[in-house]
C-alpha atoms as a PDB file:
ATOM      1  CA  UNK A   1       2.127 -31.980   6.612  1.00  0.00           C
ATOM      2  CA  UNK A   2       3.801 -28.659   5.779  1.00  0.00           C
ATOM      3  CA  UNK A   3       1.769 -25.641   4.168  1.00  0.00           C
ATOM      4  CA  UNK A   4       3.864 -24.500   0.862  1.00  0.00           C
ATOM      5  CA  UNK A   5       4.214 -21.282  -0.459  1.00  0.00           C
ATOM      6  CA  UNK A   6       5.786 -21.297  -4.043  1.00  0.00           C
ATOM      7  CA  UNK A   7       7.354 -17.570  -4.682  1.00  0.00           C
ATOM      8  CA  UNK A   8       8.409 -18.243  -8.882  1.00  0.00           C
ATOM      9  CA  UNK A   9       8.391 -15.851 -10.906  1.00  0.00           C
ATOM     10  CA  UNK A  10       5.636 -15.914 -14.043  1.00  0.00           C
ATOM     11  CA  UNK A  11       5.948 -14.047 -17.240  1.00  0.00           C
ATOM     12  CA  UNK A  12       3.824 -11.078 -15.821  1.00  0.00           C
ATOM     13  CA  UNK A  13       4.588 -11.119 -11.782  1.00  0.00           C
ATOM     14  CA  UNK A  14       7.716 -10.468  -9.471  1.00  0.00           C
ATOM     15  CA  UNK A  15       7.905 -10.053  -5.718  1.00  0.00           C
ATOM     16  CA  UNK A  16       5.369  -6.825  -5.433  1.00  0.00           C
ATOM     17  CA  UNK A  17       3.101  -7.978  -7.832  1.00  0.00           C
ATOM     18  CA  UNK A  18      -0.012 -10.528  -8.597  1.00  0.00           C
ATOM     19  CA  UNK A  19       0.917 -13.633  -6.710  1.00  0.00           C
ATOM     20  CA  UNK A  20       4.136 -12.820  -5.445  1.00  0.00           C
ATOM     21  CA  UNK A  21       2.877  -9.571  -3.423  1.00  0.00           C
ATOM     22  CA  UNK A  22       3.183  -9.194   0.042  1.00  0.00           C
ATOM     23  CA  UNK A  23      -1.121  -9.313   0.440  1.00  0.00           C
ATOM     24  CA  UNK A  24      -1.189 -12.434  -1.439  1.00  0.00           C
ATOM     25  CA  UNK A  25       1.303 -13.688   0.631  1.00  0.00           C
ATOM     26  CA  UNK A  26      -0.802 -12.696   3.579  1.00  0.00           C
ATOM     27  CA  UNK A  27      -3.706 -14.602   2.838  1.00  0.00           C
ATOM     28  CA  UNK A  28      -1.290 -17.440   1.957  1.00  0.00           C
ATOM     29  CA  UNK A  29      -0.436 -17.357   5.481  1.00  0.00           C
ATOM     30  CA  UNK A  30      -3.703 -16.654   6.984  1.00  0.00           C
ATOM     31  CA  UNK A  31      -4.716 -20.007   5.239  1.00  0.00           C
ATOM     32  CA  UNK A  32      -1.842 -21.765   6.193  1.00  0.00           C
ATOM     33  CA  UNK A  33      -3.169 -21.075   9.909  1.00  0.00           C
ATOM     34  CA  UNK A  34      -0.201 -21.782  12.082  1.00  0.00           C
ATOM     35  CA  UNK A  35       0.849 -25.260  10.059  1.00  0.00           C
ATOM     36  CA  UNK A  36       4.707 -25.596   9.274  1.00  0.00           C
ATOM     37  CA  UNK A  37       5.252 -23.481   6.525  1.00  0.00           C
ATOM     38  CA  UNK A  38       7.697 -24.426   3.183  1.00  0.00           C
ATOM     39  CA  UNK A  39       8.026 -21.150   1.415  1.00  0.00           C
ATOM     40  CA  UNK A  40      10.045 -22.381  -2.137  1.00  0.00           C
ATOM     41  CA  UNK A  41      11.557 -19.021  -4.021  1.00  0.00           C
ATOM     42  CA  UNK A  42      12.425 -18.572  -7.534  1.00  0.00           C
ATOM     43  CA  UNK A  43      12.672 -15.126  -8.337  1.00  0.00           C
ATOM     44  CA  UNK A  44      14.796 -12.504  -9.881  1.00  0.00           C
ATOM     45  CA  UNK A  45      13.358  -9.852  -6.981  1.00  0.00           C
ATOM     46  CA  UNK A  46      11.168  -6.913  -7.425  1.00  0.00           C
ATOM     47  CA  UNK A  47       9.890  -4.569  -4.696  1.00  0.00           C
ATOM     48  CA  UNK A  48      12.214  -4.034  -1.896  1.00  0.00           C
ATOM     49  CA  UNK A  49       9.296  -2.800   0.380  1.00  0.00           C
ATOM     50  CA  UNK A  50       7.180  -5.668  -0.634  1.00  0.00           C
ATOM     51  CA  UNK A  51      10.208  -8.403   0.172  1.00  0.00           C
ATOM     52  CA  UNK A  52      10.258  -6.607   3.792  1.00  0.00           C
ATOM     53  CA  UNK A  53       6.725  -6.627   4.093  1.00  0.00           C
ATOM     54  CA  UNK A  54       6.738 -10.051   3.203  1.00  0.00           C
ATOM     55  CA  UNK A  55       9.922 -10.710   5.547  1.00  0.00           C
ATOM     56  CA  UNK A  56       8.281  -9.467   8.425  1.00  0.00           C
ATOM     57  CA  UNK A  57       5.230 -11.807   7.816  1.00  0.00           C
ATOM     58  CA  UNK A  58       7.210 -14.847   7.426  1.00  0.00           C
ATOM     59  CA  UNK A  59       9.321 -13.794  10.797  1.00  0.00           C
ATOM     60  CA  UNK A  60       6.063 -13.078  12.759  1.00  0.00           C
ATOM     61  CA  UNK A  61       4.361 -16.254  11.551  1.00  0.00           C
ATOM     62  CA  UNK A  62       3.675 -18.335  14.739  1.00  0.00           C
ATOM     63  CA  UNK A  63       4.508 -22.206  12.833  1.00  0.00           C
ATOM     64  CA  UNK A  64       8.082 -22.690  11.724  1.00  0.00           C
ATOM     65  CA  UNK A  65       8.831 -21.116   8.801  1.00  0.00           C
ATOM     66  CA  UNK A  66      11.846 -22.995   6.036  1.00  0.00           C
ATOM     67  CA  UNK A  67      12.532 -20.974   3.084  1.00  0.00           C
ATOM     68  CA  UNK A  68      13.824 -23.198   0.200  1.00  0.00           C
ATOM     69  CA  UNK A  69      16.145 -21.371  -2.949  1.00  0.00           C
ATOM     70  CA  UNK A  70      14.661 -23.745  -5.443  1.00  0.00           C
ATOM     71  CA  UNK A  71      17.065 -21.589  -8.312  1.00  0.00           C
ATOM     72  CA  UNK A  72      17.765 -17.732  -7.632  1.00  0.00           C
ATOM     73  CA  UNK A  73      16.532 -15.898  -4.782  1.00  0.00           C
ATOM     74  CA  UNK A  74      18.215 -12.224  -6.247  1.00  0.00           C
ATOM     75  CA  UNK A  75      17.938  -8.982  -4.929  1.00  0.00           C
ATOM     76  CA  UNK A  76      14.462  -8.476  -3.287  1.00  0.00           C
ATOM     77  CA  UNK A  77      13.845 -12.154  -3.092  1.00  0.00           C
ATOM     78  CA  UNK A  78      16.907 -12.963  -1.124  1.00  0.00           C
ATOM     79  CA  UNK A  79      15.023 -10.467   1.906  1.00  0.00           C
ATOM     80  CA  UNK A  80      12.547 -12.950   1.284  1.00  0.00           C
ATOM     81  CA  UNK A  81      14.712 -15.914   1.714  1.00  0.00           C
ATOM     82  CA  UNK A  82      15.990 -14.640   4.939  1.00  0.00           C
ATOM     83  CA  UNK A  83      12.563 -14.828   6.560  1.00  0.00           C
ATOM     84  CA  UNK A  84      13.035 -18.490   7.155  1.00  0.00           C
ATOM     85  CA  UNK A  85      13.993 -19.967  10.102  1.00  0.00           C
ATOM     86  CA  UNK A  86      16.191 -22.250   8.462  1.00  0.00           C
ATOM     87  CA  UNK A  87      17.225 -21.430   4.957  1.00  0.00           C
ATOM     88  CA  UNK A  88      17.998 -24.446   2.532  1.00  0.00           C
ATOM     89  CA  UNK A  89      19.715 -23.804  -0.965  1.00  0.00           C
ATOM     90  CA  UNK A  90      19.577 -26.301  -3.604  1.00  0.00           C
ATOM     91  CA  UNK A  91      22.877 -27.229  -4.606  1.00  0.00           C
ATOM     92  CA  UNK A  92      22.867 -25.279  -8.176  1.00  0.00           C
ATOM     93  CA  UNK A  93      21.004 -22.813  -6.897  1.00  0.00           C
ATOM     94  CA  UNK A  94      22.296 -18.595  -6.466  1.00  0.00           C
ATOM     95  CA  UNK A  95      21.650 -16.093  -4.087  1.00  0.00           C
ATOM     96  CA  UNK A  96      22.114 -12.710  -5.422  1.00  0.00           C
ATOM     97  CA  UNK A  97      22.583  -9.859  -3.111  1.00  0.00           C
ATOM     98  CA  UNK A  98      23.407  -6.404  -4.822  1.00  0.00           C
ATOM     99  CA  UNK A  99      24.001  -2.771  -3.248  1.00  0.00           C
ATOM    100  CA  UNK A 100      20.393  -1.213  -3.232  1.00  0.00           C
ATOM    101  CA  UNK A 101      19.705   0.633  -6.091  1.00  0.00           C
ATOM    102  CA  UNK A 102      16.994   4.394  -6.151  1.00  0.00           C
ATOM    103  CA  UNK A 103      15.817   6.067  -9.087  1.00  0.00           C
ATOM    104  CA  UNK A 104      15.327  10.027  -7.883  1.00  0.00           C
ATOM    105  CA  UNK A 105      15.480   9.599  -3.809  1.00  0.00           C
ATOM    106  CA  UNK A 106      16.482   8.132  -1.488  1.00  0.00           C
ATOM    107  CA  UNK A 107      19.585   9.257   1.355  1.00  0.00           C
ATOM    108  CA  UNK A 108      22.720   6.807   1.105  1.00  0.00           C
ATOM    109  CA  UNK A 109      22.817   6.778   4.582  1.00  0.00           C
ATOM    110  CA  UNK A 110      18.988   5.622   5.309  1.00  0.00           C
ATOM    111  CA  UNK A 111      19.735   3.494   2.286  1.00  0.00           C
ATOM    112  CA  UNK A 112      22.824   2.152   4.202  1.00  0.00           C
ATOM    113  CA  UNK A 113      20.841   1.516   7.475  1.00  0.00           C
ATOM    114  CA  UNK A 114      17.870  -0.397   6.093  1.00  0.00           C
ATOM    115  CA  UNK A 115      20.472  -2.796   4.006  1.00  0.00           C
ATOM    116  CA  UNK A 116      22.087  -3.033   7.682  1.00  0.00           C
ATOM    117  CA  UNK A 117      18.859  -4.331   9.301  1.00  0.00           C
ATOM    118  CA  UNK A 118      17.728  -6.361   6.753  1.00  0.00           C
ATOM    119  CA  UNK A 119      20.929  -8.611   6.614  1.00  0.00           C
ATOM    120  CA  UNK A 120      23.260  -8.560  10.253  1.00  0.00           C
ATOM    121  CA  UNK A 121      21.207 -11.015  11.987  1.00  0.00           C
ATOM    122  CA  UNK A 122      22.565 -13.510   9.357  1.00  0.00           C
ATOM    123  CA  UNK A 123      26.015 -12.870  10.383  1.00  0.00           C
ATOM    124  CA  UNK A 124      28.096 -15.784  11.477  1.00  0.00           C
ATOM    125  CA  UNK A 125      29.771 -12.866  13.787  1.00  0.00           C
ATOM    126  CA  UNK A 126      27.800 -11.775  16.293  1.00  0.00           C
ATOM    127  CA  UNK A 127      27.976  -8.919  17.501  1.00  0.00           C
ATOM    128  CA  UNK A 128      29.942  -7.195  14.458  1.00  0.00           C
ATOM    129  CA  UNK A 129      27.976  -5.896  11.622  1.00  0.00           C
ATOM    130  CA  UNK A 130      27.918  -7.420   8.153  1.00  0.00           C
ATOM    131  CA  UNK A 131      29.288  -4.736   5.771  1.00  0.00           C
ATOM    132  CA  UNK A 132      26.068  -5.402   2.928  1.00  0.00           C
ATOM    133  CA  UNK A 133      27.576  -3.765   0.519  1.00  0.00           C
ATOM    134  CA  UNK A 134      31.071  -5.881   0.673  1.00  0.00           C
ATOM    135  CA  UNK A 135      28.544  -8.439   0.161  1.00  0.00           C
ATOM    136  CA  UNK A 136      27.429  -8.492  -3.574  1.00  0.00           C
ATOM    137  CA  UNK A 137      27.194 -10.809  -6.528  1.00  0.00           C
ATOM    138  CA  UNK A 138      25.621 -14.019  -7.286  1.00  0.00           C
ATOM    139  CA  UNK A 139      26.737 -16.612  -4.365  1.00  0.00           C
ATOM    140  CA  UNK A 140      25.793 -20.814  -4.579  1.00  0.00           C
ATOM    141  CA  UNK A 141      25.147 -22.652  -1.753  1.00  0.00           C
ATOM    142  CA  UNK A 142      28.783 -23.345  -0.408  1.00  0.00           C
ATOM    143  CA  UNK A 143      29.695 -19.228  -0.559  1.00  0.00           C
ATOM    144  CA  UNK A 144      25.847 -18.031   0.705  1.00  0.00           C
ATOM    145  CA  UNK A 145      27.144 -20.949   3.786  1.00  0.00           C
ATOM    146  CA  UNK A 146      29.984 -19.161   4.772  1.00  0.00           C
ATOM    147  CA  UNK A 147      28.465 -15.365   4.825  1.00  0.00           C
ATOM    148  CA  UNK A 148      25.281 -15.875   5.923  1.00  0.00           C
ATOM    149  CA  UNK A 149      24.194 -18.640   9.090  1.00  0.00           C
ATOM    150  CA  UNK A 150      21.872 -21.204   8.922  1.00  0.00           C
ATOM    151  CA  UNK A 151      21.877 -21.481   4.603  1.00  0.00           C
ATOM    152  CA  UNK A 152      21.692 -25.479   4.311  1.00  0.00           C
END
């Protein structure tokens, strides 16, 4: 039987924050201890270093990892989606993917390259790069299929 993971949103919590943070998460996995893990994501994003954080967890994880879009995975949560070894998207469910957005810092460039190794290995081209920021807007199932490999 598969460990699950439910990643929704609540009135008070997005990915960074209370249950959807990338320690919770952690201990999530620590008690999942190696079993097949579902990870189910409804969220409108949050913290971009907490969706990496919580990407690299789900990559490193030694069971198999399926990440499910139950309704939106947007902005940080589709890093989080992409953690999965498979990815499965309901069939009304959206992916949103946006340019990455800074308040006061940040260098477009080093902006540029963290987008770019966050998202290429989902290219169905290998060996070219995915241009992320060609890449935006809300996608469903059939369009997140044709960017992005293994979306089910």
């Amino acid at each position: 039987m598969n460990y699950k993971i439910y990643l929704y949103d609540t009135d008070t919590d997005c990915i960074g924050s209370g249950s959807l943070s990338s320690s919770f998460i952690q201990s999530q996995l620590e008690a999942a201890a190696g079993q097949d893990l579902e990870v189910h994501i409804s969220s409108v994003g949050g913290s971009a270093f907490d969706a990496i954080a919580i990407y690299d967890l789900l990559k490193k994880y030694p069971g198999n990892v399926t990440t499910y879009v139950d309704a939106l995975a947007a902005s940080a949560a589709s890093i989080v989606a992409m953690g999965g070894k498979i990815v499965v998207m309901s069939k009304y469910a959206l992916l949103m993917i946006h340019k990455p957005m800074v308040g006061s810092g940040g260098n477009a460039d080093e902006l540029l390259k963290d987008v770019q190794r966050n998202y290429p290995w989902r290219n169905r081209r290998p060996g070219k790069k995915l241009a992320p920021c060609k890449i935006t807007g809300y996608l469903n199932r059939a369009q997140a299929g044709r960017q992005l490999r293994r979306v089910n």
